[in-house]
C-alpha atoms as a PDB file:
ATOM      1  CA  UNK A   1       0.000   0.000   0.000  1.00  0.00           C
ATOM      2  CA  UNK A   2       1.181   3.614  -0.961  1.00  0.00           C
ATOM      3  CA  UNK A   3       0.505   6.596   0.725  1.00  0.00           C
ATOM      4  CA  UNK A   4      -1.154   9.164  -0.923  1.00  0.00           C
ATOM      5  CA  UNK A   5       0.599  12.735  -0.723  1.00  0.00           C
ATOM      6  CA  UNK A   6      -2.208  14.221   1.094  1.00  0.00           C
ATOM      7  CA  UNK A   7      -1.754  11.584   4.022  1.00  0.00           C
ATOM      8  CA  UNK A   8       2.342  11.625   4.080  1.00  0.00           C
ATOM      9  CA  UNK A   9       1.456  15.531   4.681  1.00  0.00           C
ATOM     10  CA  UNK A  10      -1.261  14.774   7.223  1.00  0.00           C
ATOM     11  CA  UNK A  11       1.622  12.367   8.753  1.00  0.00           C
ATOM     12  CA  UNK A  12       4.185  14.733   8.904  1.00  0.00           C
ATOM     13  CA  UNK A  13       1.727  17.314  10.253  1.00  0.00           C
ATOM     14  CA  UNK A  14       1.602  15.410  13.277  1.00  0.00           C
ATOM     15  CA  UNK A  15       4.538  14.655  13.849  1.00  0.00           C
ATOM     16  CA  UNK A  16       6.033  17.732  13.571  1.00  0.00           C
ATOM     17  CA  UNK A  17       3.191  18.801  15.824  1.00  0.00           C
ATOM     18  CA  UNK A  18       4.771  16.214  18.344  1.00  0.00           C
ATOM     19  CA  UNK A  19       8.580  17.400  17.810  1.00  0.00           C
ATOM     20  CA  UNK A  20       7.834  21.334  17.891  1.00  0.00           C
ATOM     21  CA  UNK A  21       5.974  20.931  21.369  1.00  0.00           C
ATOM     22  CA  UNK A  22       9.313  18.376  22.287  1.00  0.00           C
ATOM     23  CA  UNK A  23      11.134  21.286  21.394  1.00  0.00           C
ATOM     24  CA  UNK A  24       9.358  23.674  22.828  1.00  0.00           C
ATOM     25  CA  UNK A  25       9.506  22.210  26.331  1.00  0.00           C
ATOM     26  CA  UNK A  26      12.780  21.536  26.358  1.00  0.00           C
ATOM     27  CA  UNK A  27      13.443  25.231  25.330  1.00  0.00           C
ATOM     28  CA  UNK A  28      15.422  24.130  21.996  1.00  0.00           C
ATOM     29  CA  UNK A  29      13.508  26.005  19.876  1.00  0.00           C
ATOM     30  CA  UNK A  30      15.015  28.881  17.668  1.00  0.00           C
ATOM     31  CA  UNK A  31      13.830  32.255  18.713  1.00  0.00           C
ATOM     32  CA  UNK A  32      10.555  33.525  17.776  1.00  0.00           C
ATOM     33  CA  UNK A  33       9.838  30.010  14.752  1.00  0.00           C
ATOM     34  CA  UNK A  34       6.189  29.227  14.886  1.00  0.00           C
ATOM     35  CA  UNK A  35       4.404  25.894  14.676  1.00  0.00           C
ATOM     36  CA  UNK A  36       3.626  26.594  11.241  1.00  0.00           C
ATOM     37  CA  UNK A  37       7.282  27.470  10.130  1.00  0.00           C
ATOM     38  CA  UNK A  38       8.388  24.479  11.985  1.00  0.00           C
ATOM     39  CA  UNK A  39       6.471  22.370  10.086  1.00  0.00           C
ATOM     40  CA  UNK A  40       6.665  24.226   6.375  1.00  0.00           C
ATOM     41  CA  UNK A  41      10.568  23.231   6.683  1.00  0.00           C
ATOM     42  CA  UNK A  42       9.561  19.772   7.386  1.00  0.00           C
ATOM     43  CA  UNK A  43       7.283  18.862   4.154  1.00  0.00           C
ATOM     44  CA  UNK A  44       9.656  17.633   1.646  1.00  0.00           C
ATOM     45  CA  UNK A  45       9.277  20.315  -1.677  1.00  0.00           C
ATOM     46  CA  UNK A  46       7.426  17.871  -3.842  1.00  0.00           C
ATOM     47  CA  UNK A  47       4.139  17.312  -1.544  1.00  0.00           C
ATOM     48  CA  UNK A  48       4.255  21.060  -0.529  1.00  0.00           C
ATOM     49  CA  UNK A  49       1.200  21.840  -2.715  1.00  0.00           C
ATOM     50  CA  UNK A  50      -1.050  19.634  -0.200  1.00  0.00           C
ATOM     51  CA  UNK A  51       0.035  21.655   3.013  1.00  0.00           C
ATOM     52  CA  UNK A  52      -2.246  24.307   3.980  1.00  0.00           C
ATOM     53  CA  UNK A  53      -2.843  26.115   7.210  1.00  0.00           C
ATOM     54  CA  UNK A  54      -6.055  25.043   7.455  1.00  0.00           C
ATOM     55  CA  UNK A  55      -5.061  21.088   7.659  1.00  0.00           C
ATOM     56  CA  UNK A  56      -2.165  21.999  10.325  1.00  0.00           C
ATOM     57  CA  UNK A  57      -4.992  23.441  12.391  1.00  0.00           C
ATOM     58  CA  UNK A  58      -7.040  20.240  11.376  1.00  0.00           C
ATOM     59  CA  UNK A  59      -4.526  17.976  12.232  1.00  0.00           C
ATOM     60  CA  UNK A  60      -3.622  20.115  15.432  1.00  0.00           C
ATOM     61  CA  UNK A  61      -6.934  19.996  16.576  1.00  0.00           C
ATOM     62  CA  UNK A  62      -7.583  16.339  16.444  1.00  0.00           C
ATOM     63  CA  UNK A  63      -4.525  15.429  18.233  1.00  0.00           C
ATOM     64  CA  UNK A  64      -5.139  17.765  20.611  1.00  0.00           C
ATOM     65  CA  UNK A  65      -8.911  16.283  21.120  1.00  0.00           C
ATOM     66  CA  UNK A  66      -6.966  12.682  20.679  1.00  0.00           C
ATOM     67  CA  UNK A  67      -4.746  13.006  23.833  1.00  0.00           C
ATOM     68  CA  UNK A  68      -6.899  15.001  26.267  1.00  0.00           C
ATOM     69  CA  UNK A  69      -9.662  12.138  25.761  1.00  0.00           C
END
């Protein structure tokens, strides 16, 4: 089975979601990068055209909801 592009972005959504907050509590973030940024510089060029920030929020949302249950 092959992932489609839309779900290797929704994939590295999260976990980039998971890494930046990592990061984040640990303090090892560079000054003043945003969730967003963080994860623009992790989507690989050719499946770029899929992210948008309405599926990071998507994406951030359900995990959110996913762990707090």
């Amino acid at each position: 089975m092959t992932l489609a592009n839309k779900e290797k972005v929704i994939a590295i959504i999260s976990n980039g979601i998971a890494v930046y907050a990592l990061y984040q509590e640990r303090g090892n973030l560079p000054e003043n990068t945003t969730m967003f940024d963080f994860i623009l510089k992790a989507v690989p060029d050719e499946i770029k055209s899929e992210l948008t920030p309405e599926l990071i929020d998507e994406v951030f949302e359900y995990v959110s909801f996913a762990h707090s249950s």
